[in-house]
PDB file of N, CA and C in Angstrom:
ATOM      1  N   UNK A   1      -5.602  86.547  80.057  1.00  0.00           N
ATOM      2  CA  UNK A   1      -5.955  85.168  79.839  1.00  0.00           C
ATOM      3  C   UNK A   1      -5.935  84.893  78.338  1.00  0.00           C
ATOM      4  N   UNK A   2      -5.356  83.879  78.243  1.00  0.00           N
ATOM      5  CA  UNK A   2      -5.177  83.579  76.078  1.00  0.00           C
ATOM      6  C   UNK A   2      -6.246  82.249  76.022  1.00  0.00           C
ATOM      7  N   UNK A   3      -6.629  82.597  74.896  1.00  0.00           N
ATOM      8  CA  UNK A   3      -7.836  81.639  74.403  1.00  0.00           C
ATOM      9  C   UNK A   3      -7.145  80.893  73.042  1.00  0.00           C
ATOM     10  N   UNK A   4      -7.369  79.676  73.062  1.00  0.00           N
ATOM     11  CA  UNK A   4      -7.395  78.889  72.058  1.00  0.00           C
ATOM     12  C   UNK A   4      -5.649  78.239  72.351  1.00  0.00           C
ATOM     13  N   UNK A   5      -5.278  77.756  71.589  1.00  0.00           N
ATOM     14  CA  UNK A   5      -4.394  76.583  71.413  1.00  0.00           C
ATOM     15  C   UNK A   5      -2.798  76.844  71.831  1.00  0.00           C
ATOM     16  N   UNK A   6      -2.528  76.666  72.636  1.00  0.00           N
ATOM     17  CA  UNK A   6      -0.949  77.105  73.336  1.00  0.00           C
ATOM     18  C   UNK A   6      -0.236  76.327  72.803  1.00  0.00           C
ATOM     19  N   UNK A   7      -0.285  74.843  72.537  1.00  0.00           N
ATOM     20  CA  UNK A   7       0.396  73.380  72.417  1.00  0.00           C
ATOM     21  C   UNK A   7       1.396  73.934  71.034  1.00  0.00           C
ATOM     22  N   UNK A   8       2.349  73.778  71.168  1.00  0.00           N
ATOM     23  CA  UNK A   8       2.944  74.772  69.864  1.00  0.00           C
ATOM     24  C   UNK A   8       3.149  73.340  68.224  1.00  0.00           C
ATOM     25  N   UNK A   9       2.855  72.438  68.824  1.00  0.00           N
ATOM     26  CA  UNK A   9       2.507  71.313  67.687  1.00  0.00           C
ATOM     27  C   UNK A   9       1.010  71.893  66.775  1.00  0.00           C
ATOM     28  N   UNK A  10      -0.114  72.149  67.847  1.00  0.00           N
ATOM     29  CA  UNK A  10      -1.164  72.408  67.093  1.00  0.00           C
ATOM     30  C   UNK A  10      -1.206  74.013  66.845  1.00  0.00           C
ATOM     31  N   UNK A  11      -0.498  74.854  67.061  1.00  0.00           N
ATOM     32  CA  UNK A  11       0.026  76.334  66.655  1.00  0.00           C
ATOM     33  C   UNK A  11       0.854  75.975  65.008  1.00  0.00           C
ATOM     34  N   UNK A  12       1.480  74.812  64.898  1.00  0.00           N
ATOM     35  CA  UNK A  12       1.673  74.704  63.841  1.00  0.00           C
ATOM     36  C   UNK A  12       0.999  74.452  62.766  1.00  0.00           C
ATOM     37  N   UNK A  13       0.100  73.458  62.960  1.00  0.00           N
ATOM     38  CA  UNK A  13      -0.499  72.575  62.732  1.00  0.00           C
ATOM     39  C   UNK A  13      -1.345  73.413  62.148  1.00  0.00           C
ATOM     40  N   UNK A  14      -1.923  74.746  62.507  1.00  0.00           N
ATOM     41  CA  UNK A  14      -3.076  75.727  62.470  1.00  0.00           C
ATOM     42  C   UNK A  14      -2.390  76.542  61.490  1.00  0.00           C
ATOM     43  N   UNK A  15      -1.688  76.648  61.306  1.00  0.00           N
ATOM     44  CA  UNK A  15      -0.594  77.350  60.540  1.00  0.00           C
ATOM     45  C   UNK A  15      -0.599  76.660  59.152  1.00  0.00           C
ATOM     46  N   UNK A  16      -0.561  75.348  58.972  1.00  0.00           N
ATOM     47  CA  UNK A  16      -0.224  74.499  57.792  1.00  0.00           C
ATOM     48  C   UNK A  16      -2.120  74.802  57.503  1.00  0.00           C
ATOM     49  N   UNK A  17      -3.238  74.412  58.179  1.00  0.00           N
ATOM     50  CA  UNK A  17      -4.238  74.451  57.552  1.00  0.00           C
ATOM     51  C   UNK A  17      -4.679  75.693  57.146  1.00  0.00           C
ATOM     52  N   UNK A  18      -4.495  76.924  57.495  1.00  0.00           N
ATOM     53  CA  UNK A  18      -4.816  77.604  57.122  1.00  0.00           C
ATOM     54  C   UNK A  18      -4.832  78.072  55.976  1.00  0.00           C
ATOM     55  N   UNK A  19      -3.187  77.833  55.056  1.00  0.00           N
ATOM     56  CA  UNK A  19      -2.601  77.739  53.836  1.00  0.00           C
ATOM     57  C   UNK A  19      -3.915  77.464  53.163  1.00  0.00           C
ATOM     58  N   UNK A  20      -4.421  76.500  53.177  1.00  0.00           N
ATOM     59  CA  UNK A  20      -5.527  75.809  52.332  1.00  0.00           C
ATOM     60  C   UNK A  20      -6.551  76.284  52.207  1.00  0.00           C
ATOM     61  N   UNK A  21      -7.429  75.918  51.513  1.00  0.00           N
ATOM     62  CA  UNK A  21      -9.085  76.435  51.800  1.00  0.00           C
ATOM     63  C   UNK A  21      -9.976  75.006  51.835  1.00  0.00           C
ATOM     64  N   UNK A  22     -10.860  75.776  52.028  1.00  0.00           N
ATOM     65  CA  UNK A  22     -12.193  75.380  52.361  1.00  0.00           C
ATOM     66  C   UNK A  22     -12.280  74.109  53.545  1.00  0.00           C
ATOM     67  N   UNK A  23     -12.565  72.779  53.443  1.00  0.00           N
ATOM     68  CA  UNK A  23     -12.603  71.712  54.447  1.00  0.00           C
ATOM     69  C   UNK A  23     -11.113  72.479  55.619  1.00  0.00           C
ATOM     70  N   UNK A  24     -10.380  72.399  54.915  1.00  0.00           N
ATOM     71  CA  UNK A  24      -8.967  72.296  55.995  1.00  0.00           C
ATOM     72  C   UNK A  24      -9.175  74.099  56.548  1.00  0.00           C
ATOM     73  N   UNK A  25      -9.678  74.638  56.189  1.00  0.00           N
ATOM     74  CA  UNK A  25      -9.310  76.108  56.454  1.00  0.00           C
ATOM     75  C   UNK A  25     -10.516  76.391  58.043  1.00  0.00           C
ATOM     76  N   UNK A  26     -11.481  75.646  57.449  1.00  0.00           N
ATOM     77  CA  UNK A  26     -12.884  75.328  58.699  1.00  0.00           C
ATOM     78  C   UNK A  26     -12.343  74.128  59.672  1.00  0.00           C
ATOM     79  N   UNK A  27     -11.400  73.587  59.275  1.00  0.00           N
ATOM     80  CA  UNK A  27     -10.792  72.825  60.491  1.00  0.00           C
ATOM     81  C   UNK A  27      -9.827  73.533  61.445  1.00  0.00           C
ATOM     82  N   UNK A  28      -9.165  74.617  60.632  1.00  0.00           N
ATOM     83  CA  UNK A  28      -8.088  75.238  61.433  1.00  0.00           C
ATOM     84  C   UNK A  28      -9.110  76.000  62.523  1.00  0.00           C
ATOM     85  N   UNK A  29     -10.104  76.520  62.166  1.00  0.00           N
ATOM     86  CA  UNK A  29     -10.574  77.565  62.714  1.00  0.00           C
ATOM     87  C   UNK A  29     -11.401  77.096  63.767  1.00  0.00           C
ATOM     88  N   UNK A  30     -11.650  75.792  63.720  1.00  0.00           N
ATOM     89  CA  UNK A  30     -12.111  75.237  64.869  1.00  0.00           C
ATOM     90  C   UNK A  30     -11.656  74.582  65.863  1.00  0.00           C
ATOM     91  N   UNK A  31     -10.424  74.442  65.218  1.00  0.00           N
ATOM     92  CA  UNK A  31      -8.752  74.221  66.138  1.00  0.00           C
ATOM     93  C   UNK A  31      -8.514  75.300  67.073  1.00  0.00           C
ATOM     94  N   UNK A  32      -8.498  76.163  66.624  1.00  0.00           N
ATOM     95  CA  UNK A  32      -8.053  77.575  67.100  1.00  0.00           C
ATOM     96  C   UNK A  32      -9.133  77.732  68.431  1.00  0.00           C
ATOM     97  N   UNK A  33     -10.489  76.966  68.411  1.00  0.00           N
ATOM     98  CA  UNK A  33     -11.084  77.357  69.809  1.00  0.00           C
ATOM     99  C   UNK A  33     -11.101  76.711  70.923  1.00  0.00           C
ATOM    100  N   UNK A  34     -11.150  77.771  72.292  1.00  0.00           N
ATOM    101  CA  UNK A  34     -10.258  76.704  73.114  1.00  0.00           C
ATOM    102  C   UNK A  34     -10.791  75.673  73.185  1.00  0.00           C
ATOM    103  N   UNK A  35     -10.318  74.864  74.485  1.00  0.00           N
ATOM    104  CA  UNK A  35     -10.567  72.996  74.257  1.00  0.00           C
ATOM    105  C   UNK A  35     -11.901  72.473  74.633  1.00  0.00           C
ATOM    106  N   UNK A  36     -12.406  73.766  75.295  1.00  0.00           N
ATOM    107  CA  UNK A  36     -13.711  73.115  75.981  1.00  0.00           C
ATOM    108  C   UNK A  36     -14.704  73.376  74.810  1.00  0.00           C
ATOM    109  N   UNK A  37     -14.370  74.351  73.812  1.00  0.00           N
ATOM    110  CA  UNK A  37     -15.711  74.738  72.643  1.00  0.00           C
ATOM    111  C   UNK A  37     -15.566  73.372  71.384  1.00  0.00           C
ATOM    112  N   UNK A  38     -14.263  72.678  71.677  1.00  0.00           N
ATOM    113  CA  UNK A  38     -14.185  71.962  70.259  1.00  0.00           C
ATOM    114  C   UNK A  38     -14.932  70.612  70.562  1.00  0.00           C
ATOM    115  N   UNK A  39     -15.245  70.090  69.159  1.00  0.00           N
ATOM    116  CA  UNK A  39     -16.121  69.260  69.453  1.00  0.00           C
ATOM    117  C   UNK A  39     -15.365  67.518  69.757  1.00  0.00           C
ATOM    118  N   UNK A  40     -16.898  66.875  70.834  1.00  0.00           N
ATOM    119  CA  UNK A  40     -16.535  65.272  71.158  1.00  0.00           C
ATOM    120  C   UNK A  40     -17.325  64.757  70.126  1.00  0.00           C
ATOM    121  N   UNK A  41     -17.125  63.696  70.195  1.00  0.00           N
ATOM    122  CA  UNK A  41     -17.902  62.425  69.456  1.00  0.00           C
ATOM    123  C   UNK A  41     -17.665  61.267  69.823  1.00  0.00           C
ATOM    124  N   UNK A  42     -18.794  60.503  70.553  1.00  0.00           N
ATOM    125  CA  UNK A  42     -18.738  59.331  71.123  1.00  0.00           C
ATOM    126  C   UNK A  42     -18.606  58.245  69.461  1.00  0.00           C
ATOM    127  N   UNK A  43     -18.316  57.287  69.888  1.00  0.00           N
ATOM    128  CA  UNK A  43     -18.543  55.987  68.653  1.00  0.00           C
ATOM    129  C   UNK A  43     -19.427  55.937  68.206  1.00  0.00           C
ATOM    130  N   UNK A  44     -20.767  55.528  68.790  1.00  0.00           N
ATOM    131  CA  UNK A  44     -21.951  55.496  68.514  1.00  0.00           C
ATOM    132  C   UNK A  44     -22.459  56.567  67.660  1.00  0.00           C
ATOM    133  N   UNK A  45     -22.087  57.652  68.037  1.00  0.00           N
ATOM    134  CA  UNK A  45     -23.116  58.391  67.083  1.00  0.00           C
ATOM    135  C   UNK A  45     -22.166  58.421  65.867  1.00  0.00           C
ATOM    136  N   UNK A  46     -20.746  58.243  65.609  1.00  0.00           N
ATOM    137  CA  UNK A  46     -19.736  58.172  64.656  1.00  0.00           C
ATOM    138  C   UNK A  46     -20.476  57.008  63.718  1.00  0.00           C
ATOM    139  N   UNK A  47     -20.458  56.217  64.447  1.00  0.00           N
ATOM    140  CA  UNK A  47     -21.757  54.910  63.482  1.00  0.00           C
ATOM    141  C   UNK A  47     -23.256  55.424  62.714  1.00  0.00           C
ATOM    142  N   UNK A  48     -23.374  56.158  63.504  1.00  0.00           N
ATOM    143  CA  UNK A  48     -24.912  57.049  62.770  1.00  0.00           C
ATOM    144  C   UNK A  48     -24.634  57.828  62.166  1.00  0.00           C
ATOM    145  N   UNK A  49     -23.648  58.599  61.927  1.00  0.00           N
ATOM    146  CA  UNK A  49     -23.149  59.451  61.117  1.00  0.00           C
ATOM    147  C   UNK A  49     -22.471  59.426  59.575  1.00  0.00           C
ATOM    148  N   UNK A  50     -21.844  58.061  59.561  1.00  0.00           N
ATOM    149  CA  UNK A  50     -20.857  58.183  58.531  1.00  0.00           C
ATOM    150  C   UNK A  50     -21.598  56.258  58.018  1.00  0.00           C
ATOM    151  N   UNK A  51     -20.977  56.123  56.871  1.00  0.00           N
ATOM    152  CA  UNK A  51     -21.525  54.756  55.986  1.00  0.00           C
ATOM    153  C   UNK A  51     -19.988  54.325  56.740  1.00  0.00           C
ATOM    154  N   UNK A  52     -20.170  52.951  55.981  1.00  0.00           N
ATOM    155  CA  UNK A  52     -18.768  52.202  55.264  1.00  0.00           C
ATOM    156  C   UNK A  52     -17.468  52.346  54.302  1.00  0.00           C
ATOM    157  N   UNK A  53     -16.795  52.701  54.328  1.00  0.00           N
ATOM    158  CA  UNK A  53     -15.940  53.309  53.788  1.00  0.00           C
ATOM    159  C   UNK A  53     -15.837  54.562  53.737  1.00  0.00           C
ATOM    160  N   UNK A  54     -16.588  55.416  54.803  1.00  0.00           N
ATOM    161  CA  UNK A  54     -16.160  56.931  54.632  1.00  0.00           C
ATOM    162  C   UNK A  54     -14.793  57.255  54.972  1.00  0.00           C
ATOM    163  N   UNK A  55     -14.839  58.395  54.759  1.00  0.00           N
ATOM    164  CA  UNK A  55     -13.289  59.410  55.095  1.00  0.00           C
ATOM    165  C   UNK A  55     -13.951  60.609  55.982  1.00  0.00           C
ATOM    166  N   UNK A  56     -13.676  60.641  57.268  1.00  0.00           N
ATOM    167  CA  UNK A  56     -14.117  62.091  57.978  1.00  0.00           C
ATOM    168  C   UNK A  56     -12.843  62.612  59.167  1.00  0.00           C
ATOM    169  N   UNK A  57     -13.060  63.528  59.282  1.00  0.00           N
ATOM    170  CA  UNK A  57     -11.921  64.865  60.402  1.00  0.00           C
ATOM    171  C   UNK A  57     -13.685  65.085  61.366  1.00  0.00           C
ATOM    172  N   UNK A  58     -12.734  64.611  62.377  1.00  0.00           N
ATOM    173  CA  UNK A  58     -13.543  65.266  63.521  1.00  0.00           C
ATOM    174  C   UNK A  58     -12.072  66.424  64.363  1.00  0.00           C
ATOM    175  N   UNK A  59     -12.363  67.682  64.247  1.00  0.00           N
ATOM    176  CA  UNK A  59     -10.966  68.526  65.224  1.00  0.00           C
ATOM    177  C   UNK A  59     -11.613  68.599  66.766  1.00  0.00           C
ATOM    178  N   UNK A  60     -11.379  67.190  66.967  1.00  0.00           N
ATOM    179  CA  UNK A  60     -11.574  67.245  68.294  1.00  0.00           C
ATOM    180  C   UNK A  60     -11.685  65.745  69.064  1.00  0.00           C
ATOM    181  N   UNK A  61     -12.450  65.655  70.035  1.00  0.00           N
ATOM    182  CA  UNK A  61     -11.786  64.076  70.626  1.00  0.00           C
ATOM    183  C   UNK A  61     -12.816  62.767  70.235  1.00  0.00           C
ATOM    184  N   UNK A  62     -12.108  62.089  69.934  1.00  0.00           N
ATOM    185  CA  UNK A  62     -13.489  60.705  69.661  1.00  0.00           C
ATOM    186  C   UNK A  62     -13.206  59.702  71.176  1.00  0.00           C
ATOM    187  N   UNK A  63     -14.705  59.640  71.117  1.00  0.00           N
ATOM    188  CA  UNK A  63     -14.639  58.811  73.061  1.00  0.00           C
ATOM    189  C   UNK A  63     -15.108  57.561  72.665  1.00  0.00           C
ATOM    190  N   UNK A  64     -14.819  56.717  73.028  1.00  0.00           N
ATOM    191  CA  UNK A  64     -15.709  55.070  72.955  1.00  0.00           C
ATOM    192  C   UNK A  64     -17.156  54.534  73.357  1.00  0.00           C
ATOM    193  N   UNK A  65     -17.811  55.835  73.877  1.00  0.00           N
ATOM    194  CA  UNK A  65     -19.603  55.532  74.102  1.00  0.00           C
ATOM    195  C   UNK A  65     -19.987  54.777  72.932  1.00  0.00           C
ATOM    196  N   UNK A  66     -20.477  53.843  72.886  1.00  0.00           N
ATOM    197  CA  UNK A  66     -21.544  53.099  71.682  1.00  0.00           C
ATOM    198  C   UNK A  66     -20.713  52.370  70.988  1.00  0.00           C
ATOM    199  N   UNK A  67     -20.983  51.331  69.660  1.00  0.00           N
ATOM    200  CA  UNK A  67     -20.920  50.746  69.049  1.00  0.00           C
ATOM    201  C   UNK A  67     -20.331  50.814  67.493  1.00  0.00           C
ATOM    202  N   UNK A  68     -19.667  50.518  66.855  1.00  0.00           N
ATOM    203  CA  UNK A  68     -19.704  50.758  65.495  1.00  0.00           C
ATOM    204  C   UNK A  68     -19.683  49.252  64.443  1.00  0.00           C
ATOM    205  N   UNK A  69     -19.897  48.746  63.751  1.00  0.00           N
ATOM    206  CA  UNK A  69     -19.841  47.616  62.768  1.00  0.00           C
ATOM    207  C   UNK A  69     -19.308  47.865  61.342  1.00  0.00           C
ATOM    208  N   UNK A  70     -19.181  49.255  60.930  1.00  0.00           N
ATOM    209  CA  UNK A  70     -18.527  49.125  59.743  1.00  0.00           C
ATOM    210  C   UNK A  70     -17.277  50.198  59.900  1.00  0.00           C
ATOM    211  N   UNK A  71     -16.668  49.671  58.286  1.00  0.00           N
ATOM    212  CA  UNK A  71     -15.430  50.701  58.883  1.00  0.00           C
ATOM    213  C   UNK A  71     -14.975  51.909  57.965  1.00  0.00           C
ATOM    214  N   UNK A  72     -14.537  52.454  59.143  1.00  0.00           N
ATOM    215  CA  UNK A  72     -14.389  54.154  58.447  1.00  0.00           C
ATOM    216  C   UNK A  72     -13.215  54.749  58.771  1.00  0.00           C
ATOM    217  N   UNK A  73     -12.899  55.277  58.168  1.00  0.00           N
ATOM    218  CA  UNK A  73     -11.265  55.922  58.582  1.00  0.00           C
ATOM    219  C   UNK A  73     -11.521  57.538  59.296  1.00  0.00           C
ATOM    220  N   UNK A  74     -11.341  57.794  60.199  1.00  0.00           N
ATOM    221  CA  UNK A  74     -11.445  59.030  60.902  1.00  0.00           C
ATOM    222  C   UNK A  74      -9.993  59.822  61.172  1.00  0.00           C
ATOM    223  N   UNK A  75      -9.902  60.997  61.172  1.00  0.00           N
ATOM    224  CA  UNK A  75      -8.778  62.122  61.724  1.00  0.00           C
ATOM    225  C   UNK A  75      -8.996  62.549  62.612  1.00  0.00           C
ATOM    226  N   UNK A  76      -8.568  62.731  64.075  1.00  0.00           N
ATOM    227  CA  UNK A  76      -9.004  63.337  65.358  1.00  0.00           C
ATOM    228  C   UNK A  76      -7.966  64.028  65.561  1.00  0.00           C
ATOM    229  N   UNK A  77      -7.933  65.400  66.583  1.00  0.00           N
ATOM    230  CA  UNK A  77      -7.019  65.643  67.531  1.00  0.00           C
ATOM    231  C   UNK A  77      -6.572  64.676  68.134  1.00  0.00           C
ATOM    232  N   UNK A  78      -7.406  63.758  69.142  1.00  0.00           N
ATOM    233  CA  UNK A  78      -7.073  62.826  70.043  1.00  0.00           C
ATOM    234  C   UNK A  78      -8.210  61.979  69.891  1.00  0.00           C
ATOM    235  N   UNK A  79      -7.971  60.547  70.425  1.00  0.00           N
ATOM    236  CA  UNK A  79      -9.013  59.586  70.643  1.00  0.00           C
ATOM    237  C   UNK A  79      -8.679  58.774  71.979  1.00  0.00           C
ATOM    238  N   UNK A  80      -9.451  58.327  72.245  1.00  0.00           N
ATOM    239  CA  UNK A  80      -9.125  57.097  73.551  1.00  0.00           C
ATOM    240  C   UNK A  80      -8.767  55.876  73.282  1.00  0.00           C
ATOM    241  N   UNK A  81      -8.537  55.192  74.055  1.00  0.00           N
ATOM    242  CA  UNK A  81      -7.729  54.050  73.599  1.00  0.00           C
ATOM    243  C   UNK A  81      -8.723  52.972  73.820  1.00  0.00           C
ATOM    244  N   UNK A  82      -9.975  53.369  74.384  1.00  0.00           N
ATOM    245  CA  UNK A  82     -11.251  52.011  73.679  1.00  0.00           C
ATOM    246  C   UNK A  82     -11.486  52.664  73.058  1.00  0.00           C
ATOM    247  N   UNK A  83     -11.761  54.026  72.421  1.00  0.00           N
ATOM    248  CA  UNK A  83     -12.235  54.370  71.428  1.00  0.00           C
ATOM    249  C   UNK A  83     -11.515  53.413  70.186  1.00  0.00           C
ATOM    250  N   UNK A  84     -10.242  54.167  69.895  1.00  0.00           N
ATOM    251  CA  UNK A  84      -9.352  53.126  68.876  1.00  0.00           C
ATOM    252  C   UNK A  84      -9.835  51.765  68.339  1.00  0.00           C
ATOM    253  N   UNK A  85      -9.392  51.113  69.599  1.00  0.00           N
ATOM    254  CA  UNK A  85      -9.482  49.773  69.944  1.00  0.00           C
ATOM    255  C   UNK A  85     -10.862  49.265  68.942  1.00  0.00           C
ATOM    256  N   UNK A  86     -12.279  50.130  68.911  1.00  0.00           N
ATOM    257  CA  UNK A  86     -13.375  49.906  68.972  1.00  0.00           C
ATOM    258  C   UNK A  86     -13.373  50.102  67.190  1.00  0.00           C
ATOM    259  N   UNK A  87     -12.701  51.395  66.954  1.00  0.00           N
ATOM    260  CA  UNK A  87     -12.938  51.219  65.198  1.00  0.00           C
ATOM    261  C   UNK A  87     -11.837  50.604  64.589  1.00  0.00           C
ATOM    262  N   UNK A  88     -10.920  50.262  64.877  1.00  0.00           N
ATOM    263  CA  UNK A  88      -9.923  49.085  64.673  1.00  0.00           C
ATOM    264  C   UNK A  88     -10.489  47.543  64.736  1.00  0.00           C
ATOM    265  N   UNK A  89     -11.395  47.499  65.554  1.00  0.00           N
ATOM    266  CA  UNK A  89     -11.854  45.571  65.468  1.00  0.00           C
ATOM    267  C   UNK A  89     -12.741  46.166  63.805  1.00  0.00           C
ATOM    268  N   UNK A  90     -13.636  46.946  63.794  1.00  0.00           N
ATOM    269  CA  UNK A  90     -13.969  47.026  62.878  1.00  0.00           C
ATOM    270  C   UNK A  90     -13.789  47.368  61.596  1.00  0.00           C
ATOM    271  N   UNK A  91     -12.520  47.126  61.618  1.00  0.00           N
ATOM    272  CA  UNK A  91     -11.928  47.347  60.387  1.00  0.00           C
ATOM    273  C   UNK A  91     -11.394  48.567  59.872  1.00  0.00           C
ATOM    274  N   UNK A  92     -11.483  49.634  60.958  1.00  0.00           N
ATOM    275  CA  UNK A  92     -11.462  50.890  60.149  1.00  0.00           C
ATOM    276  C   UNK A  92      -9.922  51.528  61.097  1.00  0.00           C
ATOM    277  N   UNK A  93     -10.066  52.405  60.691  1.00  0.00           N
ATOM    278  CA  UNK A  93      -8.455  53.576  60.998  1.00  0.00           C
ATOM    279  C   UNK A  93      -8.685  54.516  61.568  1.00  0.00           C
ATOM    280  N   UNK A  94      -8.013  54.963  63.350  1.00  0.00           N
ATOM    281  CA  UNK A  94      -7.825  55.914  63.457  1.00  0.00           C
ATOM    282  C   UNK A  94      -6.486  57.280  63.114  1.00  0.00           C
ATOM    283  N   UNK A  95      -6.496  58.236  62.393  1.00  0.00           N
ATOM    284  CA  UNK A  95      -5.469  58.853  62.342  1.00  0.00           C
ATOM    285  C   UNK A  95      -5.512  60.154  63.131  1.00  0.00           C
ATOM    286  N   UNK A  96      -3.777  60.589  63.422  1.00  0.00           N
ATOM    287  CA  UNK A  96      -3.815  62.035  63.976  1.00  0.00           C
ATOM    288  C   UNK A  96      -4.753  62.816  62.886  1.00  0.00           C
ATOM    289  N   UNK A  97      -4.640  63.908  62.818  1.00  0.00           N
ATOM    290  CA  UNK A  97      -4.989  65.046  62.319  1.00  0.00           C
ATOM    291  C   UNK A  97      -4.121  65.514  61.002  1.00  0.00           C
ATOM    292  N   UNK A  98      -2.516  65.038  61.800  1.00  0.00           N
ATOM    293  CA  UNK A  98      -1.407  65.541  60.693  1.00  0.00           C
ATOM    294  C   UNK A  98      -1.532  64.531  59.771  1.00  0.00           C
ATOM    295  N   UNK A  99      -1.511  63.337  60.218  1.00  0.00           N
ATOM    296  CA  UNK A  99      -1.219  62.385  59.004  1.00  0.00           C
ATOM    297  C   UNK A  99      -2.883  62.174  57.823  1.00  0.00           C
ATOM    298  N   UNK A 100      -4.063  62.650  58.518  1.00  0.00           N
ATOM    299  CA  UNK A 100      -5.316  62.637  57.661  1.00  0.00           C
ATOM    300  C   UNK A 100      -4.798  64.137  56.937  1.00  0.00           C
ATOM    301  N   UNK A 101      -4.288  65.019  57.087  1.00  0.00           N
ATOM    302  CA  UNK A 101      -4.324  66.387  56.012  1.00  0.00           C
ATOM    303  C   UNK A 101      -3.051  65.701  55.293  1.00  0.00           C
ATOM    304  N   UNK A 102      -2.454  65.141  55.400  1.00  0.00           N
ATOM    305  CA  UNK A 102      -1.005  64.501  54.765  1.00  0.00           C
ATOM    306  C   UNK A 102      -1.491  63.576  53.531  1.00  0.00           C
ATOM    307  N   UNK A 103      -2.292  62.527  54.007  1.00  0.00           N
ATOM    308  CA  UNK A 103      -2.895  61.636  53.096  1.00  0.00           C
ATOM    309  C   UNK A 103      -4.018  62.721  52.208  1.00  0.00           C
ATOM    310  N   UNK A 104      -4.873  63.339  52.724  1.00  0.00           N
ATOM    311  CA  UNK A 104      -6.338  64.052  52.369  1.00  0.00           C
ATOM    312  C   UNK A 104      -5.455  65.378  51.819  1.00  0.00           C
ATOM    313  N   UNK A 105      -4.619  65.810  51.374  1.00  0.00           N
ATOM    314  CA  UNK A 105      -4.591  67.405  51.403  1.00  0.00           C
ATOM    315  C   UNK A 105      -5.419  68.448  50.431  1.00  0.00           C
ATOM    316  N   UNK A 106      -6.158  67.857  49.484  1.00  0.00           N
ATOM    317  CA  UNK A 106      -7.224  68.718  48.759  1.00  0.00           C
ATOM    318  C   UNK A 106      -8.791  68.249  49.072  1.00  0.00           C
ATOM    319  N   UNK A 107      -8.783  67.318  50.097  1.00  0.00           N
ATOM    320  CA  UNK A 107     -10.150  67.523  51.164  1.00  0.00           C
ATOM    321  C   UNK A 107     -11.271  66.869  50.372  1.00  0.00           C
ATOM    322  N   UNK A 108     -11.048  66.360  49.398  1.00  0.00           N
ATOM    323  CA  UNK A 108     -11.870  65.542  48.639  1.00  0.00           C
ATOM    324  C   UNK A 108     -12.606  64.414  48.717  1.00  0.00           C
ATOM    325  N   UNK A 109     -13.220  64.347  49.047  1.00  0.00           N
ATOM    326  CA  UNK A 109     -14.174  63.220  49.447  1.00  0.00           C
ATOM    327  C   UNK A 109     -14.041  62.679  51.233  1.00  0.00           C
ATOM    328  N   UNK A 110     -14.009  64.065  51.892  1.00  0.00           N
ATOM    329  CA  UNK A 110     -13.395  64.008  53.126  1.00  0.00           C
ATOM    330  C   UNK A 110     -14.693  64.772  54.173  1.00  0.00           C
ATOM    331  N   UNK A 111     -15.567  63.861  55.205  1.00  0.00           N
ATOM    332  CA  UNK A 111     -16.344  64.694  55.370  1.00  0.00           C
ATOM    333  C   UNK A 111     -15.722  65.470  57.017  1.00  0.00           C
ATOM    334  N   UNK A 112     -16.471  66.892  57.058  1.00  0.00           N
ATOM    335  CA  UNK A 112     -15.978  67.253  58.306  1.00  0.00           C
ATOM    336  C   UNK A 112     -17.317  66.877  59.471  1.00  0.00           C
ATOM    337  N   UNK A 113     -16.824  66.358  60.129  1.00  0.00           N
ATOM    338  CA  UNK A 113     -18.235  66.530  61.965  1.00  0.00           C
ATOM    339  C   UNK A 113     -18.054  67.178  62.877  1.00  0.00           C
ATOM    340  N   UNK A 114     -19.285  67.488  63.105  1.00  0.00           N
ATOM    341  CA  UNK A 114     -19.190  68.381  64.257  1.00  0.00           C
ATOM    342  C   UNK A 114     -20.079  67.914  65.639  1.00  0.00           C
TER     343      UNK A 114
END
């Protein structure tokens, strides 16, 4: 039985973060576990978590439970499509994963959640 990430996009993907350190290197490695250990995050608590104008990587799925009013730019594996929908009215951005380490690549002012 193989554990962790078969999808050969995010085999890559794990590959490019690793190169790096620190923020991106703790993202790969939490990539790497299988799908049921990585972490969710409903909206709502994404709203309790982060201000207005943050920058954060969640490696894992954002769901549309709860509310948000300000806006924040997030990196997910995946999101839902009320999720989206939900930080988009509010002004903010969802991105893949590839295109937040593309824009972010020295992790700077980039928070990680778990």
């Amino acid at each position: 039985m193989k554990y962790g990430p078969e999808n050969i996009q995010t085999l890559k993907l794990v590959t490019k973060l690793n190169k790096k350190k620190g923020l991106w290197r703790k993202v790969s490695q939490i990539i790497c576990a299988s799908r049921r250990r990585r972490p969710e995050m409903n909206v709502g608590r994404l709203a309790k978590v982060t201000k207005a104008g943050d920058v954060a990587v969640l490696p894992g799925k954002l769901l549309s439970g709860g509310e948000i009013r300000h806006a924040v730019t997030i990196g997910c594996m995946g999101a839902s499509a009320a999720a989206k929908k939900k930080i988009e009215a509010a002004k903010g951005k969802v991105l893949k994963l590839e295109e937040m380490f593309v824009k972010h690549a020295d992790g700077k002012g980039v928070r990680l959640l778990k």
